[in-house]
C-alpha atoms as a PDB file:
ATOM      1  CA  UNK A   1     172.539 118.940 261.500  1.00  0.00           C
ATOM      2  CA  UNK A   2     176.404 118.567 261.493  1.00  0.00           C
ATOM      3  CA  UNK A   3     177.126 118.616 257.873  1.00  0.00           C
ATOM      4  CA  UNK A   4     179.972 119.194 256.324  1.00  0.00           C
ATOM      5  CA  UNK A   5     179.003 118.321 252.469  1.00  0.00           C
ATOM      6  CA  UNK A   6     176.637 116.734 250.404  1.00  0.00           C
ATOM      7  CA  UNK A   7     177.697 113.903 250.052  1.00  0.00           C
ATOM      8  CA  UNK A   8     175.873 110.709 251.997  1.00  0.00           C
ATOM      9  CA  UNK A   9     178.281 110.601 254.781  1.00  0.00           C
ATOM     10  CA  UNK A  10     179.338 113.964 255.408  1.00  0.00           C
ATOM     11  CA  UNK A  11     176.880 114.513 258.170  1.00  0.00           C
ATOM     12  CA  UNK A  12     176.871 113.336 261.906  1.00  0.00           C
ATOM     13  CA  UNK A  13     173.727 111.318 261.521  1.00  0.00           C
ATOM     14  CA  UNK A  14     174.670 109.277 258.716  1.00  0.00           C
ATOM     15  CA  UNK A  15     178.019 108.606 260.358  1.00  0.00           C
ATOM     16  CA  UNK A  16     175.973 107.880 263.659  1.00  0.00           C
ATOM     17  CA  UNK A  17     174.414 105.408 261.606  1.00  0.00           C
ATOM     18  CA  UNK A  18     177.993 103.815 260.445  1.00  0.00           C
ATOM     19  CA  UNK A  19     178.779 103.932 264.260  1.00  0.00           C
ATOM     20  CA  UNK A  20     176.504 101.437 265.117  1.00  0.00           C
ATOM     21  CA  UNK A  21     176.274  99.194 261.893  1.00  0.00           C
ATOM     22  CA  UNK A  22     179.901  98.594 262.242  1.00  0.00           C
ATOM     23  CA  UNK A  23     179.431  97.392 265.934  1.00  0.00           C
ATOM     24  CA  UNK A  24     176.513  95.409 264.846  1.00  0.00           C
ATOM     25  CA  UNK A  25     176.899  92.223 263.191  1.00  0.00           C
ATOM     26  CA  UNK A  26     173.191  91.880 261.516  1.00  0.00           C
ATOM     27  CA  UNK A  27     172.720  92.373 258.325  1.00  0.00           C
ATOM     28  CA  UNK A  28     168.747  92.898 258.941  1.00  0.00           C
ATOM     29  CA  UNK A  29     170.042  96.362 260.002  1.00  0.00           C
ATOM     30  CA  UNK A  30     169.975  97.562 256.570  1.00  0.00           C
ATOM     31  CA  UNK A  31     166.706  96.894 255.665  1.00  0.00           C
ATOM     32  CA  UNK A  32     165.274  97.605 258.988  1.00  0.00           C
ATOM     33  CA  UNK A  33     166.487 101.196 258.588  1.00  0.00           C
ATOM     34  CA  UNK A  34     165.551 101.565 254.921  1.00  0.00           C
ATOM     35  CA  UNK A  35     162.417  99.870 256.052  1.00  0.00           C
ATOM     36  CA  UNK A  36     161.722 102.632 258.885  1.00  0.00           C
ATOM     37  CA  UNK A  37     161.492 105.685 256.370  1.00  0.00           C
ATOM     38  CA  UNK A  38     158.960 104.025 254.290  1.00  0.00           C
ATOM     39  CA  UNK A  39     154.735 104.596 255.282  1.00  0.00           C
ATOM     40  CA  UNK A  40     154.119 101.059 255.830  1.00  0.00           C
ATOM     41  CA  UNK A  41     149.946 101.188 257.004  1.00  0.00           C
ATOM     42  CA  UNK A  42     148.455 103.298 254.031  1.00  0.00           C
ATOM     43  CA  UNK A  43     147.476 106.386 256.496  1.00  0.00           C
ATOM     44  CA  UNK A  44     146.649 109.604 254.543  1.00  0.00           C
ATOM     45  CA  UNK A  45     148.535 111.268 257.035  1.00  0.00           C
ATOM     46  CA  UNK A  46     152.326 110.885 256.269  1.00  0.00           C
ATOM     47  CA  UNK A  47     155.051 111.720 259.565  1.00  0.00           C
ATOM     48  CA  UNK A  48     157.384 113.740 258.281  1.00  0.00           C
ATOM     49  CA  UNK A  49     160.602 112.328 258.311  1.00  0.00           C
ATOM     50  CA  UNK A  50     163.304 113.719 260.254  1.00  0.00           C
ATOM     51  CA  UNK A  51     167.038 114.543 259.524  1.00  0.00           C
ATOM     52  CA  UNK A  52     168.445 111.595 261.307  1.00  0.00           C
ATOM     53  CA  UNK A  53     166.299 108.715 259.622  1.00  0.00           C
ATOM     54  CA  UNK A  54     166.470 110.729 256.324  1.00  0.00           C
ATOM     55  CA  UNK A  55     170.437 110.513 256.326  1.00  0.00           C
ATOM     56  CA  UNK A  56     170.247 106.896 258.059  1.00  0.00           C
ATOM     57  CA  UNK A  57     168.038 105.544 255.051  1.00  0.00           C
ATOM     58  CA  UNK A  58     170.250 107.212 252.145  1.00  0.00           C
ATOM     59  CA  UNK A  59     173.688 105.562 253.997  1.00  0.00           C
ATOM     60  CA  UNK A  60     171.843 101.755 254.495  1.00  0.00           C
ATOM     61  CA  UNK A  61     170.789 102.749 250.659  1.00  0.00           C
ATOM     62  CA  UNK A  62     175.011 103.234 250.135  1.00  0.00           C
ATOM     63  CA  UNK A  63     175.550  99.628 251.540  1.00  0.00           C
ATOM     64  CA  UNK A  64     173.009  97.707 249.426  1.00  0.00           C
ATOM     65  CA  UNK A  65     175.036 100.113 245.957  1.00  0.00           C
ATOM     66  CA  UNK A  66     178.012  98.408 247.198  1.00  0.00           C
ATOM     67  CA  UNK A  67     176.741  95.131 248.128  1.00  0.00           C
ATOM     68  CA  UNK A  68     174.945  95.031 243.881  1.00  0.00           C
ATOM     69  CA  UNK A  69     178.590  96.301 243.153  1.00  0.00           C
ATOM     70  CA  UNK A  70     178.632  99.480 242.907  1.00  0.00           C
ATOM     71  CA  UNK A  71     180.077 101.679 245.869  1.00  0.00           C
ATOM     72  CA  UNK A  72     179.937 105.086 246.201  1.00  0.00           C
ATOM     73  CA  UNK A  73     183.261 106.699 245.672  1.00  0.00           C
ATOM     74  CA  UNK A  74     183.409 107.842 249.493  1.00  0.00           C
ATOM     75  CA  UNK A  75     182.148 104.851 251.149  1.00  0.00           C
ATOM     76  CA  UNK A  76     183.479 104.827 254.594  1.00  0.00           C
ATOM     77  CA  UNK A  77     186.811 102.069 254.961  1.00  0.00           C
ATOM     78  CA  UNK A  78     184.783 100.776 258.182  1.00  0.00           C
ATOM     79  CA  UNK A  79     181.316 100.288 256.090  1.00  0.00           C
ATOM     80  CA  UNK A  80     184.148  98.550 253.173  1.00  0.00           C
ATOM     81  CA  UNK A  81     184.822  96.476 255.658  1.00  0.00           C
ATOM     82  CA  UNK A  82     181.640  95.687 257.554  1.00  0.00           C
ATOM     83  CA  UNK A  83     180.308  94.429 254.231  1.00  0.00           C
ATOM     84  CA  UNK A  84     182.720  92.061 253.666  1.00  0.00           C
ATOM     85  CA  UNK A  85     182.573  90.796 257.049  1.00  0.00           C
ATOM     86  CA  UNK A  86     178.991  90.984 257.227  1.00  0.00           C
ATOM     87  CA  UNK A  87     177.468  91.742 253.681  1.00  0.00           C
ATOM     88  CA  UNK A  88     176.945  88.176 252.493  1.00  0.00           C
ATOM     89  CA  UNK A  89     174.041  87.727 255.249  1.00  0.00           C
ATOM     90  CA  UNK A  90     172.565  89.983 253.185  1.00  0.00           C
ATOM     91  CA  UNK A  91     170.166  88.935 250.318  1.00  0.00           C
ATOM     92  CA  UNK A  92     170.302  91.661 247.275  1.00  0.00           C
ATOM     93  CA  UNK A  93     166.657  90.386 245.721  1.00  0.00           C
ATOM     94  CA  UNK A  94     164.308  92.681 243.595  1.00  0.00           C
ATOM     95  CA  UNK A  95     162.456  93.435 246.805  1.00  0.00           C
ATOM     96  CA  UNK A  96     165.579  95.171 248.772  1.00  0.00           C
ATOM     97  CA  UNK A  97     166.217  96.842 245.414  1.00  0.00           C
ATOM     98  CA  UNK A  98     162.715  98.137 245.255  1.00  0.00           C
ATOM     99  CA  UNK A  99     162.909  99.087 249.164  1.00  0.00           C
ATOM    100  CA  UNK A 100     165.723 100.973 248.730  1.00  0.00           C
ATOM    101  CA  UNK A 101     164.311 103.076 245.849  1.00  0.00           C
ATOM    102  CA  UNK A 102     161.813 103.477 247.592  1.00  0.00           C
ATOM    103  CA  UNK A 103     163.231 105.177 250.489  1.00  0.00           C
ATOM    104  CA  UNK A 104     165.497 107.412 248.892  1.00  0.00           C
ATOM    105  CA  UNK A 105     162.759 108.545 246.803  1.00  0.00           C
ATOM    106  CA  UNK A 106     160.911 109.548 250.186  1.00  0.00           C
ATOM    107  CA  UNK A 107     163.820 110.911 251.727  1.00  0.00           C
ATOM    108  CA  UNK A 108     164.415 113.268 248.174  1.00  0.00           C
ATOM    109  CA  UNK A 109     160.779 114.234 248.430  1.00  0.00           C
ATOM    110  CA  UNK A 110     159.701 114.559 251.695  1.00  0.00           C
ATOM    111  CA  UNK A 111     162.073 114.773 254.170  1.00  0.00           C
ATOM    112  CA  UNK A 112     163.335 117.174 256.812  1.00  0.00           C
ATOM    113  CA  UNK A 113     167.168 116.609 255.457  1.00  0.00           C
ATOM    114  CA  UNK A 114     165.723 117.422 251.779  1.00  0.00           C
ATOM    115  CA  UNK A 115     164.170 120.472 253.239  1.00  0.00           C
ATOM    116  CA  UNK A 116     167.686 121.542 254.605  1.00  0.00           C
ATOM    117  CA  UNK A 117     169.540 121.253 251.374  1.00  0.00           C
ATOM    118  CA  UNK A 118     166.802 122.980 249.258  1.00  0.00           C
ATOM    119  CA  UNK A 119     167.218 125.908 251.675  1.00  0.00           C
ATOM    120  CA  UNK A 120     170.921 126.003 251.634  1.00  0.00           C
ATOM    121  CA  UNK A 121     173.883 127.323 249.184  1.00  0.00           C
ATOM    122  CA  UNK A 122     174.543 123.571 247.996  1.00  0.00           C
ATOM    123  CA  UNK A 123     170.565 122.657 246.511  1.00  0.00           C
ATOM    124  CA  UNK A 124     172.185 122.207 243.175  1.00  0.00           C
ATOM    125  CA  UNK A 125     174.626 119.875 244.801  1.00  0.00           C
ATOM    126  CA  UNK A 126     172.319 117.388 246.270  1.00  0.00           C
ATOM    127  CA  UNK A 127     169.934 116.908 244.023  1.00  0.00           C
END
């Protein structure tokens, strides 16, 4: 993993992810990806998720914060900007809310990019 802090986007995947929302105009992007970390079919057997969803999921998780009005302090001038192009296509119900807890509780659990940090210097950090 490129990372160069702990913060949500200071890692290459995350701003891979930022890459390609900004040159998408769908809104359904966010939830897709917050959607794609989450066991959907009940299967005992969990995949475990890998660095690049992991950091994808917690920066779509960034948007909907900003989107209920509450951005993160180093949310990305192209993501400010794609939301207020874009954001409004975006309903902020009790469902995304719940979707989005959702994932970043399974990416702070059981995750390949939680695995990283726990190993590293910085744990204490990203918790």
């Amino acid at each position: 993993m490129g990372a160069w802090g702990h913060r949500t986007f200071e890692n290459d995947s995350a701003m891979d992810w930022v890459g390609e929302l900004v040159e998408s105009d769908e809104p359904s992007m966010v939830v897709e990806t917050l959607e794609a970390v989450l066991i959907e079919n009940g299967d005992e057997e969990e995949e475990f998720l890998d660095i690049d969803a992991a950091s994808a999921a917690l920066a779509a998780a960034e948007v909907v914060a900003a989107l209920r009005g509450r951005p993160g302090a180093d949310l990305p001038d192209e993501v400010k900007k794609w939301i207020k192009d874009h954001g409004a296509g975006l309903k902020v119900d009790q469902e995304l809310i719940d979707t989005t807890h959702d994932a970043i509780a399974r990416v702070a659990a059981d995750s390949e990019l939680q695995e990283q940090w726990m190993e590293s210097d910085s744990a204490k950090d990203w918790a």
